[in-house]
C-alpha atoms as a PDB file:
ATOM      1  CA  UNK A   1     -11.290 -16.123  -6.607  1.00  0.00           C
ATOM      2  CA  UNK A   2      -7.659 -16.423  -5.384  1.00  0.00           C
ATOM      3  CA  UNK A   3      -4.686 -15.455  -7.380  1.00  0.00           C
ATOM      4  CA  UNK A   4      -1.515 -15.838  -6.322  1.00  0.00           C
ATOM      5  CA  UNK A   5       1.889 -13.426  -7.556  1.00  0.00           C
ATOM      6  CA  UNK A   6       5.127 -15.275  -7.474  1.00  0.00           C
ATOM      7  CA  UNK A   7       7.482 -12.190  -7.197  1.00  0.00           C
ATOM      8  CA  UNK A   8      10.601 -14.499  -6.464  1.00  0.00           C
ATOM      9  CA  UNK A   9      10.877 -15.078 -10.135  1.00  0.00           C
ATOM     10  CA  UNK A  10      12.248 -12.245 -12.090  1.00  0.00           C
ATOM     11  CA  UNK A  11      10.836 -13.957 -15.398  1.00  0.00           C
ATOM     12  CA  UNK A  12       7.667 -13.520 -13.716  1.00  0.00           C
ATOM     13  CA  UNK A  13       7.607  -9.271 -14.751  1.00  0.00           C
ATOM     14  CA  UNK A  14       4.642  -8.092 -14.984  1.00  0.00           C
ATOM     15  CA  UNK A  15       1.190  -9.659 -13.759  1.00  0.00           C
ATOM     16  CA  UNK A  16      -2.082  -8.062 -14.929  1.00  0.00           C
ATOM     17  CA  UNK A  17      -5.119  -8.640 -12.291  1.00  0.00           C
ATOM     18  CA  UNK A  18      -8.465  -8.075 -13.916  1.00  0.00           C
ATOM     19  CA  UNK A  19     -11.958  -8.226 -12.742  1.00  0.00           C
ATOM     20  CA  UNK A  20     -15.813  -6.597 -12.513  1.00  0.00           C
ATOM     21  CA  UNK A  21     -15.690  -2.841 -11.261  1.00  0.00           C
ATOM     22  CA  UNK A  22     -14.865  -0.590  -8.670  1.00  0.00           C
ATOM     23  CA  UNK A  23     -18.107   0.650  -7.695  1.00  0.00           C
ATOM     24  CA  UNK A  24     -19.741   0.422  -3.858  1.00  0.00           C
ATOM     25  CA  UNK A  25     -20.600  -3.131  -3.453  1.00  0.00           C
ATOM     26  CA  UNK A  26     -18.453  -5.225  -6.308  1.00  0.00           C
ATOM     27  CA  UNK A  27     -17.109  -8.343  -5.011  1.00  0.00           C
ATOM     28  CA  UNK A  28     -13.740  -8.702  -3.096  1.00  0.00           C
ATOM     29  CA  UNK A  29     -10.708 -10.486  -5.042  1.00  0.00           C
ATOM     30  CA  UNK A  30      -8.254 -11.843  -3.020  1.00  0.00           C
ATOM     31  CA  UNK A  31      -4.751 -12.387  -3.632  1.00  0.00           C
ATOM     32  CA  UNK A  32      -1.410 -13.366  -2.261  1.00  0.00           C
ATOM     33  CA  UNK A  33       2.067 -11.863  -2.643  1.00  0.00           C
ATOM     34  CA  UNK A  34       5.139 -13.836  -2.375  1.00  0.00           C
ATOM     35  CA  UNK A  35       7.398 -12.157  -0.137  1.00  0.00           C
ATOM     36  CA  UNK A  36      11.223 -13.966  -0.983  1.00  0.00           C
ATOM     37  CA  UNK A  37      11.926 -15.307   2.675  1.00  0.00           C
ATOM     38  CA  UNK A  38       9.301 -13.544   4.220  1.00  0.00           C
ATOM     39  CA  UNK A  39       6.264 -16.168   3.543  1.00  0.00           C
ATOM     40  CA  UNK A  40       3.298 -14.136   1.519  1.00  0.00           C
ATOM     41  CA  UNK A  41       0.941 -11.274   2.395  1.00  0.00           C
ATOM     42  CA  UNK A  42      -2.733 -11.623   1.391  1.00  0.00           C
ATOM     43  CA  UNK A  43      -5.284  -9.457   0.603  1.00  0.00           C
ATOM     44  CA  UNK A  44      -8.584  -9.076  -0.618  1.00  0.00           C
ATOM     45  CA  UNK A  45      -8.513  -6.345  -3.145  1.00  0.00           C
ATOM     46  CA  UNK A  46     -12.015  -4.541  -4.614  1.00  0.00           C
ATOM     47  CA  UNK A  47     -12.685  -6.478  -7.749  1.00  0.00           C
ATOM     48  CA  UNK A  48     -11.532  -4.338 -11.175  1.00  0.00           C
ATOM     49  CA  UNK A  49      -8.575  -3.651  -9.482  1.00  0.00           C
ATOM     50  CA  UNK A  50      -5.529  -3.869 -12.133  1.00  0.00           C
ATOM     51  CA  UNK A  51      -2.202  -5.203 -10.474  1.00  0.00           C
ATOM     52  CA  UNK A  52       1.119  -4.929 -11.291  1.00  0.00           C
ATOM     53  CA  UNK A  53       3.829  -5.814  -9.230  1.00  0.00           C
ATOM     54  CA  UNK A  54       7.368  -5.202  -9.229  1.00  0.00           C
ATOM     55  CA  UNK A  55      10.474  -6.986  -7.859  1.00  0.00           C
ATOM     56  CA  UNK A  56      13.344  -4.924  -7.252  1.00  0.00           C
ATOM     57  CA  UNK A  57      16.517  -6.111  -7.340  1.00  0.00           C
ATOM     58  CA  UNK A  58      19.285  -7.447  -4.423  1.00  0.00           C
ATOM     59  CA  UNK A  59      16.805  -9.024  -1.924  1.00  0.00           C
ATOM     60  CA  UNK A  60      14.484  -5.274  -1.723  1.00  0.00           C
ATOM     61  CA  UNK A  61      10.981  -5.464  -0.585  1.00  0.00           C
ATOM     62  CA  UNK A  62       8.529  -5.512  -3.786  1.00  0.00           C
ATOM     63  CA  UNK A  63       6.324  -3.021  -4.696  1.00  0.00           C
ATOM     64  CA  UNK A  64       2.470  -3.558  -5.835  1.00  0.00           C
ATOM     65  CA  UNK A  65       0.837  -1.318  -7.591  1.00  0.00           C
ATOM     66  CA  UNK A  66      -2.935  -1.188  -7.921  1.00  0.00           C
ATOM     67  CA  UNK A  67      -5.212   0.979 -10.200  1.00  0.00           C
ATOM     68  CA  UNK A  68      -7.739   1.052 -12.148  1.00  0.00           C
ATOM     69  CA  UNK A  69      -8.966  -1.221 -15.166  1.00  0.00           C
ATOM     70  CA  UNK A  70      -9.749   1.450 -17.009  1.00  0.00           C
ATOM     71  CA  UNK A  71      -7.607   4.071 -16.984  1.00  0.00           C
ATOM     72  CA  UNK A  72      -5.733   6.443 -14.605  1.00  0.00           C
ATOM     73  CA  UNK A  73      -8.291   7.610 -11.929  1.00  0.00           C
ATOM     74  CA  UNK A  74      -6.280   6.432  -9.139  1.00  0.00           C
ATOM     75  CA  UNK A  75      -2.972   4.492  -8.129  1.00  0.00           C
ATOM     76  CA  UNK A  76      -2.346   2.790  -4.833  1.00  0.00           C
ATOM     77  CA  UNK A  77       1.009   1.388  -4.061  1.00  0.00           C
ATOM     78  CA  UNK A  78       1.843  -0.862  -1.438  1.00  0.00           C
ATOM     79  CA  UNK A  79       5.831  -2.091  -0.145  1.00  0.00           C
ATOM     80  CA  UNK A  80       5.386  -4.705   2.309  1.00  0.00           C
ATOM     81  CA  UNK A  81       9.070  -3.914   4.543  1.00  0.00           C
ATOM     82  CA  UNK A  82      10.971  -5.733   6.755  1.00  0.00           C
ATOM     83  CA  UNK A  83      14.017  -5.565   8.434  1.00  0.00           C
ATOM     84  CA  UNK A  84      17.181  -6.402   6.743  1.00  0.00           C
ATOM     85  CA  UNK A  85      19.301  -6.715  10.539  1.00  0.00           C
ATOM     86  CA  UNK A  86      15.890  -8.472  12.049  1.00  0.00           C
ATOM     87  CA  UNK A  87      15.248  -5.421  14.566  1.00  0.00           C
ATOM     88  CA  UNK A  88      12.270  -6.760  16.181  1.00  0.00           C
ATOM     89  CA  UNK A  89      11.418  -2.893  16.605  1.00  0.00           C
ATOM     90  CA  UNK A  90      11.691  -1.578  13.374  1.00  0.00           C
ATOM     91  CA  UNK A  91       7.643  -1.849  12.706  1.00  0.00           C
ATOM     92  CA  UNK A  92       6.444  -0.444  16.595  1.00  0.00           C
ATOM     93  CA  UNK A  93       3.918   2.029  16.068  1.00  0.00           C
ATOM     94  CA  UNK A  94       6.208   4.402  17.627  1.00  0.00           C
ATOM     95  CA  UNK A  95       8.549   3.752  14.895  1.00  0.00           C
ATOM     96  CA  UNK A  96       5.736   3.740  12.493  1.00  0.00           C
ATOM     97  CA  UNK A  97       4.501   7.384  13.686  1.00  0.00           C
ATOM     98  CA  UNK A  98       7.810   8.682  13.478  1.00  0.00           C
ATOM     99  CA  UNK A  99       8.359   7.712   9.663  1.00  0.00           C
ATOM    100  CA  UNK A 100       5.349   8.596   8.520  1.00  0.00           C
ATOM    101  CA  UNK A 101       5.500  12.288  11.186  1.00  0.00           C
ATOM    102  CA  UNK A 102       9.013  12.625   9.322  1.00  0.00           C
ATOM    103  CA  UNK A 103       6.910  11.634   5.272  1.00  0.00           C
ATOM    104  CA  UNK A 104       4.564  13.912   6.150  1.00  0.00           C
ATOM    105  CA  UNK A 105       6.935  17.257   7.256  1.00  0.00           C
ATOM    106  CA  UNK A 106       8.661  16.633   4.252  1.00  0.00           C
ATOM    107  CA  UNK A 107       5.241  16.649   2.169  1.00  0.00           C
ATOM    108  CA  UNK A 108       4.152  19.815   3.575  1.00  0.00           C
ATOM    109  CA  UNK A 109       5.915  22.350   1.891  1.00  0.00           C
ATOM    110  CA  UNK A 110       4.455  21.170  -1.854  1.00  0.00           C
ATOM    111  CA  UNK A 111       0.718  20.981   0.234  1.00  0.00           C
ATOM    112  CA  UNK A 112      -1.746  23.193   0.403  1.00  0.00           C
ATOM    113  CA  UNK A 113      -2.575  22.056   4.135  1.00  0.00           C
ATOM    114  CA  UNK A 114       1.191  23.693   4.605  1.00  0.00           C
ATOM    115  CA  UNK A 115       1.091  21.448   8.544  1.00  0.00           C
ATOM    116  CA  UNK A 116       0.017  17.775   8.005  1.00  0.00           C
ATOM    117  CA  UNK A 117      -2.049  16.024  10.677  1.00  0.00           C
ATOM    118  CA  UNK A 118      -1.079  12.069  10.901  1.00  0.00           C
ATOM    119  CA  UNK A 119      -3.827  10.212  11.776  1.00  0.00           C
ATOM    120  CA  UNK A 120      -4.152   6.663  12.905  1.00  0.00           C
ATOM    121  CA  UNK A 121      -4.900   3.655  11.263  1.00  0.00           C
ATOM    122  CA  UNK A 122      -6.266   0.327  12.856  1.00  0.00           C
ATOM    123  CA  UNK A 123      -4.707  -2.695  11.719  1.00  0.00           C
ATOM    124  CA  UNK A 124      -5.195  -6.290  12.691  1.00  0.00           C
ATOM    125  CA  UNK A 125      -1.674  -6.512  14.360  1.00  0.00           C
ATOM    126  CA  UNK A 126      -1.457  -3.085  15.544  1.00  0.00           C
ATOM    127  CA  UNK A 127      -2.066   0.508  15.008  1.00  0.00           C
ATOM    128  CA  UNK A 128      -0.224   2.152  12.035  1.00  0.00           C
ATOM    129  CA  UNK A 129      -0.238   6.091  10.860  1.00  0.00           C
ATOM    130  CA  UNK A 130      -0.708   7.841   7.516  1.00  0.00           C
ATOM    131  CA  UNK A 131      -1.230  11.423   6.431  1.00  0.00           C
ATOM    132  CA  UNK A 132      -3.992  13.092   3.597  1.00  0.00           C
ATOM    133  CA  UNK A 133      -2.116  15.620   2.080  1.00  0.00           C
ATOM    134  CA  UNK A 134      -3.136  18.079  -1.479  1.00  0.00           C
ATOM    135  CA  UNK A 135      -0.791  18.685  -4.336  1.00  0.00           C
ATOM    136  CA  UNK A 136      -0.724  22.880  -4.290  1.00  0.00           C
ATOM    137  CA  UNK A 137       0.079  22.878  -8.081  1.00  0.00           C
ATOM    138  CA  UNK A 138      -0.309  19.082  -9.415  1.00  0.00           C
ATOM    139  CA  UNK A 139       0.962  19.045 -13.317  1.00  0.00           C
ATOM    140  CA  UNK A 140      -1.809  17.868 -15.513  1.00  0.00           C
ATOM    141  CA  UNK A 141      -0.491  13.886 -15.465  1.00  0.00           C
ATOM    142  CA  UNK A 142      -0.237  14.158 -11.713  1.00  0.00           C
ATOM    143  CA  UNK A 143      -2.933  13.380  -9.036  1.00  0.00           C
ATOM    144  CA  UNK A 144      -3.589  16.139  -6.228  1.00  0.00           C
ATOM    145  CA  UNK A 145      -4.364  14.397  -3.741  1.00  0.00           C
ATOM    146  CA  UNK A 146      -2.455  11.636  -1.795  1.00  0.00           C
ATOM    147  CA  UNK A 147      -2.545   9.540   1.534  1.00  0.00           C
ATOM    148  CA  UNK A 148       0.715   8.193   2.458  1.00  0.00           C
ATOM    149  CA  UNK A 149       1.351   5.442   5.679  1.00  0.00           C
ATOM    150  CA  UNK A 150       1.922   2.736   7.210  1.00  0.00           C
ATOM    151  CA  UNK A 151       0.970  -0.558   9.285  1.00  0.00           C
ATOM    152  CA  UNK A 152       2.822  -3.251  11.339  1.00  0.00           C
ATOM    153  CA  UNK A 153       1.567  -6.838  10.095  1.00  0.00           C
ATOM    154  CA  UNK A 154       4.186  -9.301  12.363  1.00  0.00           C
ATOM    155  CA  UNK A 155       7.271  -9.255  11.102  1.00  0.00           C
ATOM    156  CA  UNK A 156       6.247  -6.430   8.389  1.00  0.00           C
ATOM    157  CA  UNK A 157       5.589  -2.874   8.140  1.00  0.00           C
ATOM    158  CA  UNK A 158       3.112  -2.279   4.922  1.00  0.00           C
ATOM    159  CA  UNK A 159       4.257   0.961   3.184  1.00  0.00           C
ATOM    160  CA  UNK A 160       1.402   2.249   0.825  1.00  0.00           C
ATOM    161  CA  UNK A 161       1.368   5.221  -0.768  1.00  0.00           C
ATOM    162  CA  UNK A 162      -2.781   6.549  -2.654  1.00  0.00           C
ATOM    163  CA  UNK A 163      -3.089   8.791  -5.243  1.00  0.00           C
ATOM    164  CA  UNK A 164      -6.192  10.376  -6.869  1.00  0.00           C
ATOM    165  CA  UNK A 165      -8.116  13.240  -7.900  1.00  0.00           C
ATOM    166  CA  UNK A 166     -11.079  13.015  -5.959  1.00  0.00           C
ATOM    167  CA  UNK A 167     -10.667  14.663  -2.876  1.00  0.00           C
ATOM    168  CA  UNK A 168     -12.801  12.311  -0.918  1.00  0.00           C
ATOM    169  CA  UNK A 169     -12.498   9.268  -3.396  1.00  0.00           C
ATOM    170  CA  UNK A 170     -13.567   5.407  -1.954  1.00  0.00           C
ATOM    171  CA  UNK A 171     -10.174   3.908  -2.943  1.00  0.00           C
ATOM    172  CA  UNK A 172      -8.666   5.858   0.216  1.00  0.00           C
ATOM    173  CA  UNK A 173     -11.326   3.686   2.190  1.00  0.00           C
ATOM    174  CA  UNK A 174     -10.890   0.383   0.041  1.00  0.00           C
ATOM    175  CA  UNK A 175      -7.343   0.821   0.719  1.00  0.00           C
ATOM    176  CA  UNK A 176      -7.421   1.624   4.405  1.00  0.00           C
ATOM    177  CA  UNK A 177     -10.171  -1.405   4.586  1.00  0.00           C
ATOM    178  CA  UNK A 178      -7.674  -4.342   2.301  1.00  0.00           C
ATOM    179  CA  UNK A 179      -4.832  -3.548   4.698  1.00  0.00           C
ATOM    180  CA  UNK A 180      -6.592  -3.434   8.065  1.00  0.00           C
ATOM    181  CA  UNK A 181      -7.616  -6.563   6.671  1.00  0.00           C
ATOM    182  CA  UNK A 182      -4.153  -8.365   5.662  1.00  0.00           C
ATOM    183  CA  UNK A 183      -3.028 -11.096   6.614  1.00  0.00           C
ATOM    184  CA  UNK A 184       0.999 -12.085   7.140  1.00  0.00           C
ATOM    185  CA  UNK A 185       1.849 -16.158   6.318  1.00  0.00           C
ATOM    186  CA  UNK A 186       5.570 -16.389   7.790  1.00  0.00           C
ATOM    187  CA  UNK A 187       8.066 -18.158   5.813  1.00  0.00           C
ATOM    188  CA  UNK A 188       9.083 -21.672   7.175  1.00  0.00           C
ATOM    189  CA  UNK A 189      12.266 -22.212   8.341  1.00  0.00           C
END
């Protein structure tokens, strides 16, 4: 099944994704983002995946956030970047470890780690980074544990940002395994 999110139109709002479940072994959904003169970013998401994305306003990157069909056991959100000036360098994985090094100092404080390791990420166009961290005192609506990174995909850099309660949950690895996955169709021009 493809689906495809037109996020150029602000009439568009909200867009509800729907399928089987989450469990080991359901069925990959895949899906493409419109990314306003960028081209589109597609993925193949783990079926029962709810989507919702958002389209900020003035030109900014959208945001798409993923979760779960039936209720709040996890949330996954993704920013595909780019550069406003067109710095071909903006999405190097040395520019890449040093935002998420700099993410992940500031997250350490409210850890219970206290030092966060980043870790690399394969990617199909590159390595990226990303950091596990734990919530020290999470409120009861919060999650306690989240990965944070990033990934060059051409021209992009794919901000995502998991949250759960399950220390070692499978949406960290569904995540990690839809983005080393993506796939960047440039805009023509």
């Amino acid at each position: 099944m493809t689906r495809k999110i037109s996020l150029s139109n602000a009439a568009c709002g909200w867009f509800l994704g729907m399928a089987c479940l989450i469990a080991g072994g359901a069925r990959a959904e895949e899906m493409s983002i419109s990314l306003p003169g960028h081209g589109m970013l597609l993925l193949s998401i783990p079926a029962g995946w709810q989507v919702t994305p958002t389209q900020r306003a003035g030109g900014l990157p959208p945001t798409v956030q993923f979760s779960a069909k039936g209720g709040r056991h996890f949330e996954v959100l993704l920013t595909p970047l780019w550069s406003p000036q067109g710095d071909a360098g903006f999405n190097t994985p040395d520019q890449v470890r040093r935002v998420i090094a700099g993410a992940a100092a500031k997250a350490g404080p409210q850890s219970v780690e206290g030092r966060i390791t980043v870790r690399e990420i394969p990617g199909s166009a590159g390595k990226g980074f990303y950091f596990v961290a734990t919530d020290k005192q999470p409120k009861p609506e919060e999650f306690k544990y989240m990965a944070q990174g990033a990934l060059p995909l051409d021209e992009l850099m794919l901000g995502f940002t998991v949250l759960t309660n399950e220390a070692d949950s499978p949406v960290m690895q569904n995540t990690f395994d839809a983005l080393k996955a993506a796939r960047h169709q440039r805009a023509i021009r």
